[in-house]
C-alpha atoms as a PDB file:
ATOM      1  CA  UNK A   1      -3.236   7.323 -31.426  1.00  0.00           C
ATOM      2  CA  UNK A   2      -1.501   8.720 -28.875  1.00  0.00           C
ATOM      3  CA  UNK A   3      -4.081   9.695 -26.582  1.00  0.00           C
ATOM      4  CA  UNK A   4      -5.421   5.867 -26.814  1.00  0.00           C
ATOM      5  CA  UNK A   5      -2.341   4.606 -25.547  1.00  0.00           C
ATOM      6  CA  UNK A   6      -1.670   6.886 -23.038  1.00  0.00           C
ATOM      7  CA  UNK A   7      -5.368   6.177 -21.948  1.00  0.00           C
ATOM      8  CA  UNK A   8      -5.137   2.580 -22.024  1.00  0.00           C
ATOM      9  CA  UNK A   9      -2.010   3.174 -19.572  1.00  0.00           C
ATOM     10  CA  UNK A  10      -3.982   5.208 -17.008  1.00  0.00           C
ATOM     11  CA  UNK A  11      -6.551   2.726 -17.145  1.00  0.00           C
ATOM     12  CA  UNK A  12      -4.431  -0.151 -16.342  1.00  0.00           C
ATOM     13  CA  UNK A  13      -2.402   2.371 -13.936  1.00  0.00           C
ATOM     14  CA  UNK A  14      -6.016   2.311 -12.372  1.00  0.00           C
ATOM     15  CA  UNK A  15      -6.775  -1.304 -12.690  1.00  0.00           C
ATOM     16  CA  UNK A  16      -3.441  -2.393 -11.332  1.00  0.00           C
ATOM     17  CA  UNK A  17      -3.932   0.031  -8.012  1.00  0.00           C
ATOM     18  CA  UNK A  18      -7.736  -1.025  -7.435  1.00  0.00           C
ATOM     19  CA  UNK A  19      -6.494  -4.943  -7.459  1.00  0.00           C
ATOM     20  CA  UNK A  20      -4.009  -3.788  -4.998  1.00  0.00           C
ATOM     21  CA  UNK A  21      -6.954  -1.851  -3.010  1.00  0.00           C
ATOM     22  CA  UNK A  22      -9.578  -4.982  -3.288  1.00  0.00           C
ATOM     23  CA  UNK A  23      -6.393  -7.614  -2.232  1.00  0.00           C
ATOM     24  CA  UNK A  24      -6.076  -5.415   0.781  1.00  0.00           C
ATOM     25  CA  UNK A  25      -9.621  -4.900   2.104  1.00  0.00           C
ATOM     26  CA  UNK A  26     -10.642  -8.548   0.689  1.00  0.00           C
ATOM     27  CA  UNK A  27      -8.147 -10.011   3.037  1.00  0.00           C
ATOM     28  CA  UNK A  28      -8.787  -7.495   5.961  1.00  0.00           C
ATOM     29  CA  UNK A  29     -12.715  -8.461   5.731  1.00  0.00           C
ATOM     30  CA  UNK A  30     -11.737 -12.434   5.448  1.00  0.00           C
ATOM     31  CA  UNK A  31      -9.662 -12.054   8.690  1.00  0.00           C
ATOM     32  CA  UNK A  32     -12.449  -9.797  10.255  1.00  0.00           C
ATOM     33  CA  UNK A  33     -15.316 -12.664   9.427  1.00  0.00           C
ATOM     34  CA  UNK A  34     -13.288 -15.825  10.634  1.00  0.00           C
ATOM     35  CA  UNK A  35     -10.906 -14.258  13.440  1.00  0.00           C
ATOM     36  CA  UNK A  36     -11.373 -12.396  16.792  1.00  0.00           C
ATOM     37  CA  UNK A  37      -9.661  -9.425  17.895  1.00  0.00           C
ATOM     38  CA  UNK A  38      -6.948 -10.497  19.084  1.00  0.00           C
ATOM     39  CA  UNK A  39      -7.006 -14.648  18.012  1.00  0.00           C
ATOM     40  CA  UNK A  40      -3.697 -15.667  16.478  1.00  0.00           C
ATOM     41  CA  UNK A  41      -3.570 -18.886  14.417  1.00  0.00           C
ATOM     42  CA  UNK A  42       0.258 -20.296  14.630  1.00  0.00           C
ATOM     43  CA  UNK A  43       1.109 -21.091  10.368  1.00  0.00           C
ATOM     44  CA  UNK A  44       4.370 -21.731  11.347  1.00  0.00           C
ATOM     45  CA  UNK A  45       4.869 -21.753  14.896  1.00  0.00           C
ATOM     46  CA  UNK A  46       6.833 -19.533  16.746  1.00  0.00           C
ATOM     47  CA  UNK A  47       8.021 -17.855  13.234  1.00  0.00           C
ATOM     48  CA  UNK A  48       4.692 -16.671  11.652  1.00  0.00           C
ATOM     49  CA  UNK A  49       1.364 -16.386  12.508  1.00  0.00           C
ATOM     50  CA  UNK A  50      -2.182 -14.798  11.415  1.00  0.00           C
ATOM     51  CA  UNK A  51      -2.923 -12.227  14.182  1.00  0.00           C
ATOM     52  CA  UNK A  52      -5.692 -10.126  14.098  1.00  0.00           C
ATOM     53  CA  UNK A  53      -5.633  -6.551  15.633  1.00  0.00           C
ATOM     54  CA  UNK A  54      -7.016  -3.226  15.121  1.00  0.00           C
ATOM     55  CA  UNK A  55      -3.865  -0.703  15.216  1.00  0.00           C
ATOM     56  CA  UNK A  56      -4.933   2.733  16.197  1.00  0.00           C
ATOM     57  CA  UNK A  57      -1.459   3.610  15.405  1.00  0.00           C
ATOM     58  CA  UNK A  58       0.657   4.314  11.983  1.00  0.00           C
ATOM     59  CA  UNK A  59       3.162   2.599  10.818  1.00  0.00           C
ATOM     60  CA  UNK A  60       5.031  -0.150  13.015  1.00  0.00           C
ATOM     61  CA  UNK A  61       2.792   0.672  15.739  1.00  0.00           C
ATOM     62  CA  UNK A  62       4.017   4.577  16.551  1.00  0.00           C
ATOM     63  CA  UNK A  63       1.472   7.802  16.986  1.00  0.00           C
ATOM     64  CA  UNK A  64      -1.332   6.231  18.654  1.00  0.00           C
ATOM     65  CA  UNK A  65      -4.797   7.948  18.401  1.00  0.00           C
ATOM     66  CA  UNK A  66      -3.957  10.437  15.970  1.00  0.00           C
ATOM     67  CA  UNK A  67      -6.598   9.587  13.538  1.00  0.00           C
ATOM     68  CA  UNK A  68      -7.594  12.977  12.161  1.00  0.00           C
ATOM     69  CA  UNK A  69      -3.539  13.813  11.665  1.00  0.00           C
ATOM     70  CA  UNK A  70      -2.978  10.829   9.261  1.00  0.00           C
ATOM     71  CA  UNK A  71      -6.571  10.584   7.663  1.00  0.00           C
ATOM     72  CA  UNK A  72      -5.142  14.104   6.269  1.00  0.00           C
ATOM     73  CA  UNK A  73      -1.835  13.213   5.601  1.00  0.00           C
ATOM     74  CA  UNK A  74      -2.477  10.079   3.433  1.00  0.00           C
ATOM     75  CA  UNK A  75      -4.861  12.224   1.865  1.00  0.00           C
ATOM     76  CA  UNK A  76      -2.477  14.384   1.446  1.00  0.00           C
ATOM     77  CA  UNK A  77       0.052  12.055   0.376  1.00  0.00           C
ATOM     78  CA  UNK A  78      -2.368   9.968  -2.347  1.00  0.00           C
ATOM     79  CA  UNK A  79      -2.661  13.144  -3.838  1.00  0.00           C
ATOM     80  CA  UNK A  80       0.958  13.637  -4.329  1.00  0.00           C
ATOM     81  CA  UNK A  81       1.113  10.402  -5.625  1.00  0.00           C
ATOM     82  CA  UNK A  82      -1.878  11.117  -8.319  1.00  0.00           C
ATOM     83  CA  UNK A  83      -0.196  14.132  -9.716  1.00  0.00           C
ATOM     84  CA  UNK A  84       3.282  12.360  -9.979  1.00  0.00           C
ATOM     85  CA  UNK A  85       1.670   9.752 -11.512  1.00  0.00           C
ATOM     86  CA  UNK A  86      -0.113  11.718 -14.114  1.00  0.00           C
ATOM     87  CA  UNK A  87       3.496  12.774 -15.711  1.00  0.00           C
ATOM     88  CA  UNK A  88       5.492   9.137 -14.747  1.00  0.00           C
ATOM     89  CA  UNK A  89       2.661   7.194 -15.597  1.00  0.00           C
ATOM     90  CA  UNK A  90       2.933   8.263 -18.830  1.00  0.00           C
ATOM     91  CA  UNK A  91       6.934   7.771 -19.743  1.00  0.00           C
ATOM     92  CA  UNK A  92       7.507   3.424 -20.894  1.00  0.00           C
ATOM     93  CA  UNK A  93       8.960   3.279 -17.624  1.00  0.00           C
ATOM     94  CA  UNK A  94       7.379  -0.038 -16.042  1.00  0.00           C
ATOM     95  CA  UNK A  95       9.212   0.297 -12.545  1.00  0.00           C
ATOM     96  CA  UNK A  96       7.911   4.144 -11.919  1.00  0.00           C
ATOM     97  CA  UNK A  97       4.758   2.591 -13.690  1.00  0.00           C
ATOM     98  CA  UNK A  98       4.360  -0.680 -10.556  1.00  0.00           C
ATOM     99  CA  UNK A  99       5.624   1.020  -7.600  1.00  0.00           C
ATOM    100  CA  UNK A 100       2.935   4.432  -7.871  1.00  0.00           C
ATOM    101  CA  UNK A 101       0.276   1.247  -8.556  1.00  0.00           C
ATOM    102  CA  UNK A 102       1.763  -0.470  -5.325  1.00  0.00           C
ATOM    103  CA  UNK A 103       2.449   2.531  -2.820  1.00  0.00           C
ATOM    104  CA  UNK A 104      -1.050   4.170  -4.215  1.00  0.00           C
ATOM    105  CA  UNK A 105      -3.185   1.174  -3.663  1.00  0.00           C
ATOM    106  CA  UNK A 106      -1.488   0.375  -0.447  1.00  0.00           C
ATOM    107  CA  UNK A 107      -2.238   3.639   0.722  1.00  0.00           C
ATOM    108  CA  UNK A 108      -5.864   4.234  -0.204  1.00  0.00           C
ATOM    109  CA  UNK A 109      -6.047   0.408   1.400  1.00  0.00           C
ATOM    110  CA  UNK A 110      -5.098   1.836   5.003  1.00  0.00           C
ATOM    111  CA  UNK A 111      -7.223   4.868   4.889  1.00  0.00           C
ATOM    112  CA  UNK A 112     -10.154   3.160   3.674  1.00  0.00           C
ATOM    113  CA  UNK A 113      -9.471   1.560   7.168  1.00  0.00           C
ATOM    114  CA  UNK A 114      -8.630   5.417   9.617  1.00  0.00           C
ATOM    115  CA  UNK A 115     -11.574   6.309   8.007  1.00  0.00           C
ATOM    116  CA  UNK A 116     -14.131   3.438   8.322  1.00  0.00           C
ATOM    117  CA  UNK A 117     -12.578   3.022  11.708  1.00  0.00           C
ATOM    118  CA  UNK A 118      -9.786   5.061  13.069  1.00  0.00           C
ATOM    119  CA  UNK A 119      -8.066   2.105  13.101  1.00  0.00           C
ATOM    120  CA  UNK A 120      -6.127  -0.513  10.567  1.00  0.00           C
ATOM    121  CA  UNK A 121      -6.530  -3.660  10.337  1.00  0.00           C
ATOM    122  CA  UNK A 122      -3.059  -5.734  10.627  1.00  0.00           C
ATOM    123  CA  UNK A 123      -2.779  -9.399  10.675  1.00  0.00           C
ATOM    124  CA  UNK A 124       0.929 -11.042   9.039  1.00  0.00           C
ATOM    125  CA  UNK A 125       2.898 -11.713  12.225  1.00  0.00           C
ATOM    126  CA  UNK A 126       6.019 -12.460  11.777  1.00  0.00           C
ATOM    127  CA  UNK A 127       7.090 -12.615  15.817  1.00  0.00           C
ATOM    128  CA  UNK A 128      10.053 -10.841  15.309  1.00  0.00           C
ATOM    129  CA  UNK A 129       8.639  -7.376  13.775  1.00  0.00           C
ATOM    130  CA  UNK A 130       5.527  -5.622  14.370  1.00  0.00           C
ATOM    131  CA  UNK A 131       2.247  -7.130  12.647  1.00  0.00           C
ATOM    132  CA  UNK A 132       1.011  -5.734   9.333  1.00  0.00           C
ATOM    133  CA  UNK A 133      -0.691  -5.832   6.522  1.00  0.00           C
ATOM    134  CA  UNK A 134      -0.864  -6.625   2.640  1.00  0.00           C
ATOM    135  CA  UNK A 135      -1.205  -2.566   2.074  1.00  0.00           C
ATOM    136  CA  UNK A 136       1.930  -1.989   4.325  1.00  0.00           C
ATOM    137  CA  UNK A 137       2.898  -4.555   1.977  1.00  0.00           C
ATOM    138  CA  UNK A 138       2.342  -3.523  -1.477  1.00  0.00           C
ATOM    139  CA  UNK A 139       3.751   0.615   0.439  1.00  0.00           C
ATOM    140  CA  UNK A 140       6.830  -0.719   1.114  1.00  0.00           C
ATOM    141  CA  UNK A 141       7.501  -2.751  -2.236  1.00  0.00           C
ATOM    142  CA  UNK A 142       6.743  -0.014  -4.165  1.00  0.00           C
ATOM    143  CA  UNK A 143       9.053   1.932  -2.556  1.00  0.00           C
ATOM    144  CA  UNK A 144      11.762  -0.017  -2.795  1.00  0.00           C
ATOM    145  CA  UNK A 145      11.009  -0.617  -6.228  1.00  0.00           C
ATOM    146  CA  UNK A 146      11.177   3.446  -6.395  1.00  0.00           C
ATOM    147  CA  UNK A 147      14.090   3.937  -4.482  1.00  0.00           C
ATOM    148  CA  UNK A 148      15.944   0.944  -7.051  1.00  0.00           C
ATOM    149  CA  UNK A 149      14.662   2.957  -9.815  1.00  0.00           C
ATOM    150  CA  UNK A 150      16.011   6.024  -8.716  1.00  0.00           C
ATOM    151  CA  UNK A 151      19.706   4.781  -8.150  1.00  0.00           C
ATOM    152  CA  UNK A 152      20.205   2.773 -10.881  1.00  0.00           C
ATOM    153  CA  UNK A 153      17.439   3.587 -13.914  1.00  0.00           C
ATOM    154  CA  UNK A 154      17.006   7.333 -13.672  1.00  0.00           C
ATOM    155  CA  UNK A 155      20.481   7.644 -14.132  1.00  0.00           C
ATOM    156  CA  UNK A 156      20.555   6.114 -17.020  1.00  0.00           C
ATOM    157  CA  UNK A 157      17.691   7.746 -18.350  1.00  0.00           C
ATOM    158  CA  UNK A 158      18.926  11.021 -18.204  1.00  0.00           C
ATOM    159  CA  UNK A 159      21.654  10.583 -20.211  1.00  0.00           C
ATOM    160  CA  UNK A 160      19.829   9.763 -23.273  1.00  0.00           C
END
């Protein structure tokens, strides 16, 4: 019985992280189909907009061109975040449980991107920041979500 349920949570460990890896790419191929590179639709005028570019760079714009570098260390890093998962995944813990899902999918999301491209596609303009995307997203909730965890839950859990 155990092995069902511990199954049934990898599988919607899975699930969870490929809805997080088709919201990605779904909305990086909807803005590649109806946008330009470079076109930026105004949602709420001078405060957010839908811009379209292809960022050779990693996060926040930084490390231009290094392609090869970061295709290997999001590898890398997915596979970090696999084998944690395979021991977190299985504990009741539903905040370990969501941010893996969120920081995994995010992750594949981008370098299903460096790798098709050498480039990521980033769109959510907010004016004030630089412009990103739903798997920089989903990366940094689940970290924060991790980090929350960490301070306040893990504590608690190792007391029991």
């Amino acid at each position: 019985m155990s092995k069902l349920i511990n199954k049934g949570r990898v599988m919607k460990f899975v699930g969870w992280t490929i809805l997080v890896i088709l919201l990605d790419q779904g909305s990086k191929f909807f803005i590649q189909q109806k946008m330009k590179i470079g076109e930026s639709i105004p949602i709420i005028k001078g405060v957010f907009h839908i811009t379209y570019i292809e960022n050779p760079r990693t996060a926040f714009g930084i490390f231009q061109y290094r392609t090869i570098f970061f295709v290997i260390a999001i590898l890398i890093s997915v596979i970090l975040i696999i084998l944690i998962s395979r021991k977190m995944v299985f504990k009741k813990d539903s905040l370990v449980y969501i941010s893996l899902t969120l920081i995994l999918g995010g992750a594949i999301g981008n370098l299903i991107d460096r790798v098709r491209t050498g480039r990521v596609i980033d769109f959510l303009d907010f004016r004030i920041w630089p412009i990103f995307n739903f798997a920089d997203i989903a990366i940094v909730c689940g970290m924060l979500i991790l980090v929350v965890y960490f301070l306040f839950y893990a504590k608690e859990e190792n007391k029991e």
